[in-house]
Protein backbone atom coordinates (compact mmCIF):
# COMPACT_ATOMS: atom_id res chain seq x y z
CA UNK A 1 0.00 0.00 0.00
CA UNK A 2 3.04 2.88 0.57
CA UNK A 3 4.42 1.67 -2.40
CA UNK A 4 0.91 2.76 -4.37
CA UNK A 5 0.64 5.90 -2.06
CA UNK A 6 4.52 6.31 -3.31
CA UNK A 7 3.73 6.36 -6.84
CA UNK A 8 0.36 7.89 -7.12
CA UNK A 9 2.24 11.20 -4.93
CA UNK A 10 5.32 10.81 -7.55
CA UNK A 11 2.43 10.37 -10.55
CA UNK A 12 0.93 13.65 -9.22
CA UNK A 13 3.95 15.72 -8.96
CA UNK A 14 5.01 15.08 -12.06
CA UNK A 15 1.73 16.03 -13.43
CA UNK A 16 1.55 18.85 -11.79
CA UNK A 17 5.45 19.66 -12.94
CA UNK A 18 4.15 19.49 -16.49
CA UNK A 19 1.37 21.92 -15.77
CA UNK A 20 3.76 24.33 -14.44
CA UNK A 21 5.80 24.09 -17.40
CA UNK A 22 2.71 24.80 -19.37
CA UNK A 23 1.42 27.78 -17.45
CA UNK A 24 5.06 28.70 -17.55
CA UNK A 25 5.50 28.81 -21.15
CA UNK A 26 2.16 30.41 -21.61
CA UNK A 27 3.39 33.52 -19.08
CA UNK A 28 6.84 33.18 -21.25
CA UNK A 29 4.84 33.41 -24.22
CA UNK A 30 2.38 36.27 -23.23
CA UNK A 31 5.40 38.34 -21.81
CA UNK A 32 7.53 37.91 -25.13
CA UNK A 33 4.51 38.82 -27.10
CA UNK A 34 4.08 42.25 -25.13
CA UNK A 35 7.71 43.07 -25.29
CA UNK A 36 7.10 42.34 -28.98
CA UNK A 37 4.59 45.43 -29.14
CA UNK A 38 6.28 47.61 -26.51
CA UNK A 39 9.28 47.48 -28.72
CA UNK A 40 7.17 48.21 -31.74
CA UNK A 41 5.37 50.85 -30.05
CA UNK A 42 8.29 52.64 -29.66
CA UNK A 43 9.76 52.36 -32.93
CA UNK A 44 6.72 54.18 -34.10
CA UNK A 45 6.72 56.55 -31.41
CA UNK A 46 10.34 57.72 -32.05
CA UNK A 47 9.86 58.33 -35.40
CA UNK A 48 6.89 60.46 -34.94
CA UNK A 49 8.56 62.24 -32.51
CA UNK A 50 11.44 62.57 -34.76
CA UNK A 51 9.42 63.80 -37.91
CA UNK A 52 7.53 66.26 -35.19
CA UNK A 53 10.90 67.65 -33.43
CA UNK A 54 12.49 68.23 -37.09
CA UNK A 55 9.36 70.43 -38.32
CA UNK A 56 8.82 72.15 -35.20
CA UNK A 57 11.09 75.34 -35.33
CA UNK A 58 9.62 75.41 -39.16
CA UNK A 59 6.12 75.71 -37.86
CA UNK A 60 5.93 78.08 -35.40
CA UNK A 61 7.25 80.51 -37.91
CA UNK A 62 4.89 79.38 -40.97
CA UNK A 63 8.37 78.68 -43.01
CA UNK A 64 6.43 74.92 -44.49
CA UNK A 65 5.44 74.46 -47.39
CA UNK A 66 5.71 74.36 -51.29
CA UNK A 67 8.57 76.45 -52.31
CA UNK A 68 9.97 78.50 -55.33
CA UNK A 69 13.43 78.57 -56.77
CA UNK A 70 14.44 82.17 -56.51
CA UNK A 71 17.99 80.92 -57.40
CA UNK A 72 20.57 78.18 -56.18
CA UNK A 73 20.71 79.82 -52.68
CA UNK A 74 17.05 81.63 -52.47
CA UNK A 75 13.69 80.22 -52.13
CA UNK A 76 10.16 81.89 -51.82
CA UNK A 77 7.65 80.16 -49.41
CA UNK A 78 4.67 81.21 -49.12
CA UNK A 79 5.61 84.70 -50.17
CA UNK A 80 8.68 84.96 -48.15
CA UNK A 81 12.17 85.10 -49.34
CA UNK A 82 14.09 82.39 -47.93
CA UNK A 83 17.92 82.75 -48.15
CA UNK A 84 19.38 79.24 -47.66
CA UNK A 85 22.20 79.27 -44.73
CA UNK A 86 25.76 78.56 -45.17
CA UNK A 87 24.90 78.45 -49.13
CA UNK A 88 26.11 80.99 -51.30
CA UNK A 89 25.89 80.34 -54.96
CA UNK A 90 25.79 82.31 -58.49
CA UNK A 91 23.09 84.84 -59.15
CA UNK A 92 20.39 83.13 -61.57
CA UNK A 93 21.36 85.80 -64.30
CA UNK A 94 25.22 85.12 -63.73
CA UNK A 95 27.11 83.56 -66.60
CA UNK A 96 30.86 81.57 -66.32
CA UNK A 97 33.56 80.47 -68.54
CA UNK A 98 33.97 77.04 -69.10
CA UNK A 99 37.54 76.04 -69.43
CA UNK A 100 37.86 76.64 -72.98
CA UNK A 101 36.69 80.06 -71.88
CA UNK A 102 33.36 79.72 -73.50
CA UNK A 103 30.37 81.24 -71.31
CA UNK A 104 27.49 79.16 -70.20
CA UNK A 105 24.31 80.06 -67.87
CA UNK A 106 25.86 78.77 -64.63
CA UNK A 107 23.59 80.81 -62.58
CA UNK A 108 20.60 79.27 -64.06
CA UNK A 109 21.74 75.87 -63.97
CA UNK A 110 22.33 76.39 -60.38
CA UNK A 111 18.74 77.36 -59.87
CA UNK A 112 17.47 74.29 -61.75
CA UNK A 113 19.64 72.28 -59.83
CA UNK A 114 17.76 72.72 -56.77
CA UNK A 115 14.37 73.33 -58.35
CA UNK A 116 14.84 69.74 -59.58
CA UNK A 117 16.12 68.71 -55.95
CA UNK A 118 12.72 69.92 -54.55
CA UNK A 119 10.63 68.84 -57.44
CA UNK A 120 7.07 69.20 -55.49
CA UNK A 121 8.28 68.55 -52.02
CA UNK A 122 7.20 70.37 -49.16
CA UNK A 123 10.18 72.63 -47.57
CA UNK A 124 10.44 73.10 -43.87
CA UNK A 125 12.97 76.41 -43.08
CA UNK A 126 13.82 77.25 -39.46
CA UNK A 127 15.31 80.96 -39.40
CA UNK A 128 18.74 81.74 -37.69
CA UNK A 129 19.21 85.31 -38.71
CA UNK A 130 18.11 88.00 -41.87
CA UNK A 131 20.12 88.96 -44.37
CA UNK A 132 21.12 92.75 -45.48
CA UNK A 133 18.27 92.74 -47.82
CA UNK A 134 15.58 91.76 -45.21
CA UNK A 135 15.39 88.26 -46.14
CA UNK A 136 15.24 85.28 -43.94
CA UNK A 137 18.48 82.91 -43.78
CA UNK A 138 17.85 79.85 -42.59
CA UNK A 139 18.40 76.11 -42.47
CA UNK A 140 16.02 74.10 -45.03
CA UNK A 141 15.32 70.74 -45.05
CA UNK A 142 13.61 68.63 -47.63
CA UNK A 143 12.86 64.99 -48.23
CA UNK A 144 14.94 64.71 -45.25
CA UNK A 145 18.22 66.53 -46.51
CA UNK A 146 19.09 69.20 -44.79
């Protein structure tokens, strides 16, 4: 009879080991499945963040938006004059010799240059300082580039 009462107690602890290994792996599996979305979560939340941090400065000043090529180093948003910061490049009218010392329109292929660069992308500008001429300078950035 204690060798029964031996065996049926063994019998139910290993039974009751395997169900403990079961509810185990179901906590194990619960807990990697919400670390899975936790970690996602984030991932999504940084990069809104990210997208929102880069185009605040732009928007409290109303610098987003479509923009015009005034030439390679000015753009018009919205009506304002944009001078691009720590750009300085030909005047759109400006002509240069090539090395044969013939002249082309370097001033205008600078300002298609960077119209094709922004195609129809939306501009976000965040002022540092104005120019002599009352324009804004400032730091653009466009399908990510600064």
């Amino acid at each position: 009879m204690e060798l029964v009462e031996a065996l049926l107690g063994t019998l139910a602890l290993f039974f009751l080991s395997l169900l403990d290994k079961k509810r185990e792996r179901k906590h194990r599996e619960a807990f990697e499945e919400i670390w899975r979305r936790k970690e996602a979560a984030k991932r999504v939340l940084l990069g809104l963040l990210s997208l929102f941090l880069l185009f605040l400065p732009a928007f409290g000043q109303g610098l987003v938006g479509r923009a015009s090529v005034v030439d390679g180093d000015t753009l018009e948003v919205h009506g304002q004059r944009i001078r691009l910061w720590g750009i300085d490049t030909v005047e759109s009218s400006q002509t240069c010799l090539d090395s044969r010392g013939k002249p082309w329109p370097c001033g205008r292929r600078a300002a298609f240059a960077l119209a094709d660069f922004i195609g129809q992308s939306p501009v976000a500008c965040t002022p540092k300082d104005t120019d002599r001429y009352g324009r804004v300078v400032a730091v653009c950035v466009v399908k990510g580039v600064v």
